[in-house]
PDB file of N, CA and C in Angstrom:
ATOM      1  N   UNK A   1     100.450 130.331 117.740  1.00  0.00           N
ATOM      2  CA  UNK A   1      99.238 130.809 117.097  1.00  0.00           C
ATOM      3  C   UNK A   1      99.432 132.278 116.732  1.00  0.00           C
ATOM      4  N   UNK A   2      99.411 132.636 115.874  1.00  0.00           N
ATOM      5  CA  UNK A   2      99.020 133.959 114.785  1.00  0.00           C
ATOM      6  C   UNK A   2      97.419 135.017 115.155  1.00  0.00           C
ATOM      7  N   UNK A   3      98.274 135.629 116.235  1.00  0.00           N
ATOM      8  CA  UNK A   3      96.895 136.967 116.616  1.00  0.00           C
ATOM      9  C   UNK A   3      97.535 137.819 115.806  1.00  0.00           C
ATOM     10  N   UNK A   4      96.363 138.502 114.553  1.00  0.00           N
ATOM     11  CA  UNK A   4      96.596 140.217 114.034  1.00  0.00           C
ATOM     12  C   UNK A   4      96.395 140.749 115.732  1.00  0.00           C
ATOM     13  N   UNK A   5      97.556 141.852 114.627  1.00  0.00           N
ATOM     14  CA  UNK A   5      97.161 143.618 115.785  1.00  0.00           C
ATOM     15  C   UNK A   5      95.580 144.022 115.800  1.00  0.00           C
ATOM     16  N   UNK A   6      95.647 143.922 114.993  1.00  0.00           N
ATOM     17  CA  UNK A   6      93.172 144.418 114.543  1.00  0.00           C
ATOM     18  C   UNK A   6      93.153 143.242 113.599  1.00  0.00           C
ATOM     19  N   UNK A   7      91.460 143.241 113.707  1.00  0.00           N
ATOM     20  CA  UNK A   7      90.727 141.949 113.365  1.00  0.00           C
ATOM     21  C   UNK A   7      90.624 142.535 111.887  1.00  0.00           C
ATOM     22  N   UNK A   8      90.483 140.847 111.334  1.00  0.00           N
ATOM     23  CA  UNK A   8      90.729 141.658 109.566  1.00  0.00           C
ATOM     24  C   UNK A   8      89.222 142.232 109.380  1.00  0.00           C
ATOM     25  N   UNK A   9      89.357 142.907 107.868  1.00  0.00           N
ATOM     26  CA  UNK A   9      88.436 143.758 107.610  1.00  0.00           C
ATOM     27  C   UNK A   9      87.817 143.392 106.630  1.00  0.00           C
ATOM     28  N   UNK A  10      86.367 142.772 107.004  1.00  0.00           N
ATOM     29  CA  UNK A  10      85.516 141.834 106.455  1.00  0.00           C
ATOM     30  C   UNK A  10      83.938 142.282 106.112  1.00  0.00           C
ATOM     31  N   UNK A  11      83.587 142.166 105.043  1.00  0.00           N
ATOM     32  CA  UNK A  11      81.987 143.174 104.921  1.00  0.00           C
ATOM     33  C   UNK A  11      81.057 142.114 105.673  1.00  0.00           C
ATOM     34  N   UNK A  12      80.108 142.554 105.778  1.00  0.00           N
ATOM     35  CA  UNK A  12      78.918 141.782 106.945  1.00  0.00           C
ATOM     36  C   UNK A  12      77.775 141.952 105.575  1.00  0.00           C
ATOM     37  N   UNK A  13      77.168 140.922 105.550  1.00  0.00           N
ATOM     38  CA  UNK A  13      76.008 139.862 105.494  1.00  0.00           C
ATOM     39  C   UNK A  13      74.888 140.349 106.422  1.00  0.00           C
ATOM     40  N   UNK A  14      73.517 140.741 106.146  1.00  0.00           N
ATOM     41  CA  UNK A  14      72.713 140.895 106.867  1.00  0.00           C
ATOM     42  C   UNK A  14      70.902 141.191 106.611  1.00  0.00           C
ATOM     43  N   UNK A  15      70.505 141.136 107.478  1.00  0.00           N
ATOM     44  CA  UNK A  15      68.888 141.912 106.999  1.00  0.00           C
ATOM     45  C   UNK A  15      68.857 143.142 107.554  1.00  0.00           C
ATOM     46  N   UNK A  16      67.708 143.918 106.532  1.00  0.00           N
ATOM     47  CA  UNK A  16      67.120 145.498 106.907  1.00  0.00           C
ATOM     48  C   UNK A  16      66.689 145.117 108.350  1.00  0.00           C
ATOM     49  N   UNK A  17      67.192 145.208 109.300  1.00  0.00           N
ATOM     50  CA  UNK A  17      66.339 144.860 110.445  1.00  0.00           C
ATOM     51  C   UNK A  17      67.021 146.217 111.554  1.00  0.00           C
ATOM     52  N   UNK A  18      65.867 146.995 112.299  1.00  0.00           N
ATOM     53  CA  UNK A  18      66.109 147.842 113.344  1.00  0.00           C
ATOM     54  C   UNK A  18      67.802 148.797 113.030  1.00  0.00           C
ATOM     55  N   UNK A  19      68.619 148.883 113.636  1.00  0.00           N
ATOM     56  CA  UNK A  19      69.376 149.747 113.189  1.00  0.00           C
ATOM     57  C   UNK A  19      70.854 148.946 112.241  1.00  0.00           C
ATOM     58  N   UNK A  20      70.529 148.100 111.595  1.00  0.00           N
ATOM     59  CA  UNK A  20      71.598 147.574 110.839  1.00  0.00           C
ATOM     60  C   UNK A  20      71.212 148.102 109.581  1.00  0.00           C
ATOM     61  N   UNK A  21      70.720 148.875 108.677  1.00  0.00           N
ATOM     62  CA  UNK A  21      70.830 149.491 107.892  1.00  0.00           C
ATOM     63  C   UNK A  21      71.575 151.010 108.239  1.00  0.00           C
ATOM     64  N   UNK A  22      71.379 151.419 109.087  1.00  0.00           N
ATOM     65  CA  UNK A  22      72.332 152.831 109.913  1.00  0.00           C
ATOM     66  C   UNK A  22      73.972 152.543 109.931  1.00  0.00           C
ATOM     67  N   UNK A  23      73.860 151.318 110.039  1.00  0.00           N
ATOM     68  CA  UNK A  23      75.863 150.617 110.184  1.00  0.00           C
ATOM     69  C   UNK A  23      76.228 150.301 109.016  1.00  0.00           C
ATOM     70  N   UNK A  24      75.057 149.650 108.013  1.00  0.00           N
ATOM     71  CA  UNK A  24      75.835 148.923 107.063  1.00  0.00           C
ATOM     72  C   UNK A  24      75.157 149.663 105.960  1.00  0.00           C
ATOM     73  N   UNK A  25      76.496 149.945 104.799  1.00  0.00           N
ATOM     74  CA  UNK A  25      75.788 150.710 103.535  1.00  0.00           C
ATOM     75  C   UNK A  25      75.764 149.296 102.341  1.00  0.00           C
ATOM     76  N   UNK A  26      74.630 149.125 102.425  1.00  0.00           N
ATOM     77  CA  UNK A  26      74.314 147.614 101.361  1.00  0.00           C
ATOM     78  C   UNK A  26      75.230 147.901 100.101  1.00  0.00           C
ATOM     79  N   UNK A  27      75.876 147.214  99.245  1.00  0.00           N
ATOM     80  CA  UNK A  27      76.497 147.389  98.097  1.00  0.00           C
ATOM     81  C   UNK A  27      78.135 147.663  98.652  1.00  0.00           C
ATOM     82  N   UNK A  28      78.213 148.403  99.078  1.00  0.00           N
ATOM     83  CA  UNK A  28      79.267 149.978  99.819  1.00  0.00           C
ATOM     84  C   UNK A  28      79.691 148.577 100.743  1.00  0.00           C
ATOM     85  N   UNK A  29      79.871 148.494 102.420  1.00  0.00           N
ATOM     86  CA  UNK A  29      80.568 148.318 103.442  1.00  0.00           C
ATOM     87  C   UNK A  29      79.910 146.247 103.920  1.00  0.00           C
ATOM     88  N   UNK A  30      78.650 146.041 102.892  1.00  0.00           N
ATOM     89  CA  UNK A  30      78.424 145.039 102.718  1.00  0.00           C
ATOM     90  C   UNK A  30      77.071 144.622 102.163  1.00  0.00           C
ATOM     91  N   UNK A  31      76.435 143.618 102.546  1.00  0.00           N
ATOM     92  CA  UNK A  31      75.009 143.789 102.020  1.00  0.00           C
ATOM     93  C   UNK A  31      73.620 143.326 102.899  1.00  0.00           C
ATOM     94  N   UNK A  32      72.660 143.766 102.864  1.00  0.00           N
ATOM     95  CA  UNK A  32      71.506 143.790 103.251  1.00  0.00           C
ATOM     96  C   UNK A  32      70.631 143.154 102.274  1.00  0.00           C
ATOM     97  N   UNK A  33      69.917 142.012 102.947  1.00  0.00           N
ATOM     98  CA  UNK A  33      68.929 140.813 101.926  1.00  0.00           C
ATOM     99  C   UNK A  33      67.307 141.561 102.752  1.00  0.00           C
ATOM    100  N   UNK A  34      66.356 141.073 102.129  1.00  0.00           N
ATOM    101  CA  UNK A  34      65.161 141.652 103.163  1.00  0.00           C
ATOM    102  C   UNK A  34      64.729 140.398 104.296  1.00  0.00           C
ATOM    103  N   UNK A  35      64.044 140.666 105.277  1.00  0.00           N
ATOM    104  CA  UNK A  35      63.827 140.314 106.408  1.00  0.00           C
ATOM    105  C   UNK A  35      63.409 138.956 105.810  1.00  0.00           C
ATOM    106  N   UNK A  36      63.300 137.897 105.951  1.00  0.00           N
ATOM    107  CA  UNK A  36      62.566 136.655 105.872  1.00  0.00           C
ATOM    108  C   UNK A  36      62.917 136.171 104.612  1.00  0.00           C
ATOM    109  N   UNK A  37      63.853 136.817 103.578  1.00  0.00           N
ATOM    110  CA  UNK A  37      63.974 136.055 102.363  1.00  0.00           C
ATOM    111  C   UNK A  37      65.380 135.604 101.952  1.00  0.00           C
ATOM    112  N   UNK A  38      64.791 133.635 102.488  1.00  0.00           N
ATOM    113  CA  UNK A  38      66.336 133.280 102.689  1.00  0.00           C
ATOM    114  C   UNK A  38      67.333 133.023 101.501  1.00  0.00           C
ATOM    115  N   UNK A  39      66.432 132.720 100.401  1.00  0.00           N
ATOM    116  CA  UNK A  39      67.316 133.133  99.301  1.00  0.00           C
ATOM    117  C   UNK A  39      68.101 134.101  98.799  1.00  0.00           C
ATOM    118  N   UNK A  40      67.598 135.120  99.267  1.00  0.00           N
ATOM    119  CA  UNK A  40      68.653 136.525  98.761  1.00  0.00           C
ATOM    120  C   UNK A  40      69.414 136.530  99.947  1.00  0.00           C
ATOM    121  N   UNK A  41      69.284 135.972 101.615  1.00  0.00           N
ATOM    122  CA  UNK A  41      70.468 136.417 102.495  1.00  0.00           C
ATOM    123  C   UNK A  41      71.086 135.438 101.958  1.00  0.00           C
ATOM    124  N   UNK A  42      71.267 134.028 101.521  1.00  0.00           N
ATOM    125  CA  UNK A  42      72.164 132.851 101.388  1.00  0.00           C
ATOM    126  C   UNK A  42      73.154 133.218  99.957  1.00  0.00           C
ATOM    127  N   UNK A  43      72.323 134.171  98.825  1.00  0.00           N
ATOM    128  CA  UNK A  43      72.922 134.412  97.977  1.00  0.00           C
ATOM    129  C   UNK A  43      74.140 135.327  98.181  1.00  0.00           C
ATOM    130  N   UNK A  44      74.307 135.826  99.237  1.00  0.00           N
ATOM    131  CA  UNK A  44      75.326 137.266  99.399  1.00  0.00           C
ATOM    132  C   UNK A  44      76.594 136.585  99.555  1.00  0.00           C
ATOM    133  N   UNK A  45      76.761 135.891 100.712  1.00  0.00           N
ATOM    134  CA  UNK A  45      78.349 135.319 101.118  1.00  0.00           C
ATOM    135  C   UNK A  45      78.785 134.442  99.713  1.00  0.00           C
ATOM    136  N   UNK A  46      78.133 134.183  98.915  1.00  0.00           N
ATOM    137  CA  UNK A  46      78.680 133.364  98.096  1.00  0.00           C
ATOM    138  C   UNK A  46      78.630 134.622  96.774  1.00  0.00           C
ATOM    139  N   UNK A  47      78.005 135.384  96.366  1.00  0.00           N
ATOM    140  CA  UNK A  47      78.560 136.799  95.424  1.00  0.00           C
ATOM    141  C   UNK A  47      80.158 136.658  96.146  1.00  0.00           C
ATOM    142  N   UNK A  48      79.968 137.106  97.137  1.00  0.00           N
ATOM    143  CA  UNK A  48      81.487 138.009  97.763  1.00  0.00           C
ATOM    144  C   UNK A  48      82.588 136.177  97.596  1.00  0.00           C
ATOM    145  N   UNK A  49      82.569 135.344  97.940  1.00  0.00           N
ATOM    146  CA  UNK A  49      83.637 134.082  97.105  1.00  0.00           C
ATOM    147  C   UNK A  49      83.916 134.765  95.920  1.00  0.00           C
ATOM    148  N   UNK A  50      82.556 134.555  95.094  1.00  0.00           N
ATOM    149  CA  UNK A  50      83.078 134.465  94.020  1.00  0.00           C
ATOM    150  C   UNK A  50      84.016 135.764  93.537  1.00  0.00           C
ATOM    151  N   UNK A  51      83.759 137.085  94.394  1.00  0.00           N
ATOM    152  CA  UNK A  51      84.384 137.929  94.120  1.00  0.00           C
ATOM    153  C   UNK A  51      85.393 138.671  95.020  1.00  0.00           C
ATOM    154  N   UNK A  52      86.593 138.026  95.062  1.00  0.00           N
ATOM    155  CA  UNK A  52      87.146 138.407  96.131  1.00  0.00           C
ATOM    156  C   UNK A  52      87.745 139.625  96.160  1.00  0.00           C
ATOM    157  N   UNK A  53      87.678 140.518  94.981  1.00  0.00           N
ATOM    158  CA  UNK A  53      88.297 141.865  95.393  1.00  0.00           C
ATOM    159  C   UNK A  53      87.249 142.861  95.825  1.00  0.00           C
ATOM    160  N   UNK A  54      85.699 142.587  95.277  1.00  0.00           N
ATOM    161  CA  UNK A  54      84.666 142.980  96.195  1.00  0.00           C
ATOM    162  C   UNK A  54      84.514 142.987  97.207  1.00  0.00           C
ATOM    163  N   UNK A  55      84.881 141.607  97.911  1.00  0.00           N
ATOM    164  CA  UNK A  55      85.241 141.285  99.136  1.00  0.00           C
ATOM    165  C   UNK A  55      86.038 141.808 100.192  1.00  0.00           C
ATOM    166  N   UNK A  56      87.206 141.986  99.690  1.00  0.00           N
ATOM    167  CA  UNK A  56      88.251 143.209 100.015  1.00  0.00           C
ATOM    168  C   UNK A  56      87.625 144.123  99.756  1.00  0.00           C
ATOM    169  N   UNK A  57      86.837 144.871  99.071  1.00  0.00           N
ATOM    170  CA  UNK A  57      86.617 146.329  98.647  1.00  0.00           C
ATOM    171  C   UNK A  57      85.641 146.862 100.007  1.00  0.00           C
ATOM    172  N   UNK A  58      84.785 145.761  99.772  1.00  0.00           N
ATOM    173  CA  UNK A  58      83.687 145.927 100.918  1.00  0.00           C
ATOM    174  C   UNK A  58      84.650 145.819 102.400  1.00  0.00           C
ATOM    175  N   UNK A  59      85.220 145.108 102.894  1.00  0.00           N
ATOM    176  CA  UNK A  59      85.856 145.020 104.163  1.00  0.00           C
ATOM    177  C   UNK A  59      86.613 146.545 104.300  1.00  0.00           C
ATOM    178  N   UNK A  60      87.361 146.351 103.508  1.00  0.00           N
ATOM    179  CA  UNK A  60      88.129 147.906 103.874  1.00  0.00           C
ATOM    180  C   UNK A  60      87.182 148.901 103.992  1.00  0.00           C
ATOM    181  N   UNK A  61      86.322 149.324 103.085  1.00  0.00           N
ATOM    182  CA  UNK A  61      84.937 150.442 103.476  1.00  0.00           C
ATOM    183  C   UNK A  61      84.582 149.992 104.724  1.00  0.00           C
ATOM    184  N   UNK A  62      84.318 149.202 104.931  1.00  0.00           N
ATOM    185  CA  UNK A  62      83.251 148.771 106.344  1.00  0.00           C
ATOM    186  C   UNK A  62      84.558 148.771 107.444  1.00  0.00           C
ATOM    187  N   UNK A  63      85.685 148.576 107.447  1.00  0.00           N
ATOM    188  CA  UNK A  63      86.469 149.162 108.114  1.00  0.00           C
ATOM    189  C   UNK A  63      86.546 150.469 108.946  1.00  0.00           C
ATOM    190  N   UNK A  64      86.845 151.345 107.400  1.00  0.00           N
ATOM    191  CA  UNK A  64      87.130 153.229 107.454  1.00  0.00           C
ATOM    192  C   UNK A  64      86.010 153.465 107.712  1.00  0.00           C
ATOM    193  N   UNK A  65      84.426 152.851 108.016  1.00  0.00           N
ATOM    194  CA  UNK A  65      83.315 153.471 108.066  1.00  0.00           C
ATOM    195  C   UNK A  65      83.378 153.005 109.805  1.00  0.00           C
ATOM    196  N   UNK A  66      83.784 152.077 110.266  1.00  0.00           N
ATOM    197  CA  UNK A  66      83.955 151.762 111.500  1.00  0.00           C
ATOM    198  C   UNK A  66      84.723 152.533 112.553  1.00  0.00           C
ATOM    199  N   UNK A  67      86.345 152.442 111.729  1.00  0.00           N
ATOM    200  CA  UNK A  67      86.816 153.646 112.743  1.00  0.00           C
ATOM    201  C   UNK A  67      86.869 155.033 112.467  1.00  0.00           C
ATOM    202  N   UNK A  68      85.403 155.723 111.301  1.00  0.00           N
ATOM    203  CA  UNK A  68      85.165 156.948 111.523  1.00  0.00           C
ATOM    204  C   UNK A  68      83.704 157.013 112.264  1.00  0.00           C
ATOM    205  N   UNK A  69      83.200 156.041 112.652  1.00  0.00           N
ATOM    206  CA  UNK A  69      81.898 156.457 113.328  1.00  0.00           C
ATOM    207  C   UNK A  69      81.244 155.561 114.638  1.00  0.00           C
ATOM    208  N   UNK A  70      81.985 154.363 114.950  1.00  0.00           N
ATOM    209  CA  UNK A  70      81.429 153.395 115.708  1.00  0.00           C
ATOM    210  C   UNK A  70      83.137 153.450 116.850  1.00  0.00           C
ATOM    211  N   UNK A  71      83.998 153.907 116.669  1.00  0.00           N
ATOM    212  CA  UNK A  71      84.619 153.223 117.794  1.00  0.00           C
ATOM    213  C   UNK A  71      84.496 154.088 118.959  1.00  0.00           C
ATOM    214  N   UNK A  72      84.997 153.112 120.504  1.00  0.00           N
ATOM    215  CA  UNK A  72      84.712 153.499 121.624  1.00  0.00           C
ATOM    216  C   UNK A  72      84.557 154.960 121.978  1.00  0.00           C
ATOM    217  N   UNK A  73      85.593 155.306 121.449  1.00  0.00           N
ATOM    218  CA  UNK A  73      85.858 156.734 121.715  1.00  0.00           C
ATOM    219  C   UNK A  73      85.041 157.557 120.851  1.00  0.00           C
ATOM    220  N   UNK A  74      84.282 157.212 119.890  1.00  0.00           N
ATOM    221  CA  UNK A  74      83.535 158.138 119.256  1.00  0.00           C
ATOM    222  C   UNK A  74      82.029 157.944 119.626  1.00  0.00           C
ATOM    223  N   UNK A  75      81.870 156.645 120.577  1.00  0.00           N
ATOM    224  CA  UNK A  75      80.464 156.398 121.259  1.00  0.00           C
ATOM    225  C   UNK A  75      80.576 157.125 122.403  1.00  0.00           C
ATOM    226  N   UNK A  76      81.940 157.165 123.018  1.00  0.00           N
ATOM    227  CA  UNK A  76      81.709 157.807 124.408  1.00  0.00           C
ATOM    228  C   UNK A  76      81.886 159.317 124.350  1.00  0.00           C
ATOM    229  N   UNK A  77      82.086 159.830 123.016  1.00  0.00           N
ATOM    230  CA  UNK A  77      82.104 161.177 122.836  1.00  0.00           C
ATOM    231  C   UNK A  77      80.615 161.759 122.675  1.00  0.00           C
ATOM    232  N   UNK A  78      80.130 160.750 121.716  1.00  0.00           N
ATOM    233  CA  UNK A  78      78.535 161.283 121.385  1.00  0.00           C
ATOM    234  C   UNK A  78      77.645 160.701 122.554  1.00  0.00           C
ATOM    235  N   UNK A  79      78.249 160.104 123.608  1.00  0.00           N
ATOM    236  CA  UNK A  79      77.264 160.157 124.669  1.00  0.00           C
ATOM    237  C   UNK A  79      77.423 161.042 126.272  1.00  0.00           C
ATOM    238  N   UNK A  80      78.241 161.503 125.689  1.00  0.00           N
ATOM    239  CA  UNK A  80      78.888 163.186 126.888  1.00  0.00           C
ATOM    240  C   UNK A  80      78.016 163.703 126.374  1.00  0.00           C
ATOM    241  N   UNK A  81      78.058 164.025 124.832  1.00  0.00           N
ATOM    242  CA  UNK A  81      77.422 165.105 124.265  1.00  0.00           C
ATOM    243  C   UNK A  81      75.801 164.963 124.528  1.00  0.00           C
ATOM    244  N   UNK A  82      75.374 164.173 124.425  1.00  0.00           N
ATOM    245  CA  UNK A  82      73.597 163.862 124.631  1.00  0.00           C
ATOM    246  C   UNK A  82      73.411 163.484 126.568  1.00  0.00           C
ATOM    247  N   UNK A  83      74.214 163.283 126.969  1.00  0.00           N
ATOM    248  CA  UNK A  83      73.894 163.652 129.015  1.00  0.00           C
ATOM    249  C   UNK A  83      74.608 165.016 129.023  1.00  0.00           C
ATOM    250  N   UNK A  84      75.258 165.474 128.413  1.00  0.00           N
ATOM    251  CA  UNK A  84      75.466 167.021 128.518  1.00  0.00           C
ATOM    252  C   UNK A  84      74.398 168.057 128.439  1.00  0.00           C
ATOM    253  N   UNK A  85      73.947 167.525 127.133  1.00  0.00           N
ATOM    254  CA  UNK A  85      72.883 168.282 127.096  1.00  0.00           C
ATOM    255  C   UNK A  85      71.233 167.809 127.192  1.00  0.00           C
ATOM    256  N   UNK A  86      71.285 166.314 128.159  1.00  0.00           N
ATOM    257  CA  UNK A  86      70.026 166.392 128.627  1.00  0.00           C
ATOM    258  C   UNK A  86      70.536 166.979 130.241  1.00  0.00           C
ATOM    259  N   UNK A  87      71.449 167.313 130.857  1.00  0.00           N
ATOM    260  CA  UNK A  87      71.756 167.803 132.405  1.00  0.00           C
ATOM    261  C   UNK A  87      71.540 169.004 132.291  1.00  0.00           C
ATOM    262  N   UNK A  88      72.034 169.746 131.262  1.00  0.00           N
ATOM    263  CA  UNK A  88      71.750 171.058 131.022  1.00  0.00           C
ATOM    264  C   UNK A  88      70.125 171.659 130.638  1.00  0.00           C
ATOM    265  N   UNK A  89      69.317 170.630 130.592  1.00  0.00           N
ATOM    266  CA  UNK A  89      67.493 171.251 130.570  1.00  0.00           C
ATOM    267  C   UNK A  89      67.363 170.945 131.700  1.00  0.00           C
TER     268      UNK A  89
END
């Protein structure tokens, strides 16, 4: 069986819901349908078929947007920084 080194780099499908608009740039790293309207979320994965270098375009952004702002080490940096400075009041 065939494990990648890193998981491929795939845009995400989703709703405006609580902080998934903060992760995902709709258009950019993937797309955002509105809350309850299942026609526009069902329409997205099938745009990105039909367009597979979008597809790629979006994965790789949502990638470089991943390991410049979400990985471990950049959560456990920005959370020194916020008990740093709630220990320090």
């Amino acid at each position: 069986m065939y494990l990648p080194s890193r998981p491929p780099s795939l845009p995400v499908v989703s709703t405006f819901e609580g902080g998934i608009p903060d992760m995902v740039d709709d258009g950019v790293t993937g797309f955002l349908a509105p809350q309850h309207d299942v026609g526009a979320l069902a329409g997205k994965p099938e745009e990105l078929i039909r367009n597979p270098g979008m597809h790629q375009q979006m994965g790789c952004s949502g990638r470089e947007k991943f390991e410049k702002e979400f990985t471990l080490e950049k959560f456990e940096n920005r959370l020194t920084v916020i008990l740093t400075g709630v220990a320090g009041k």
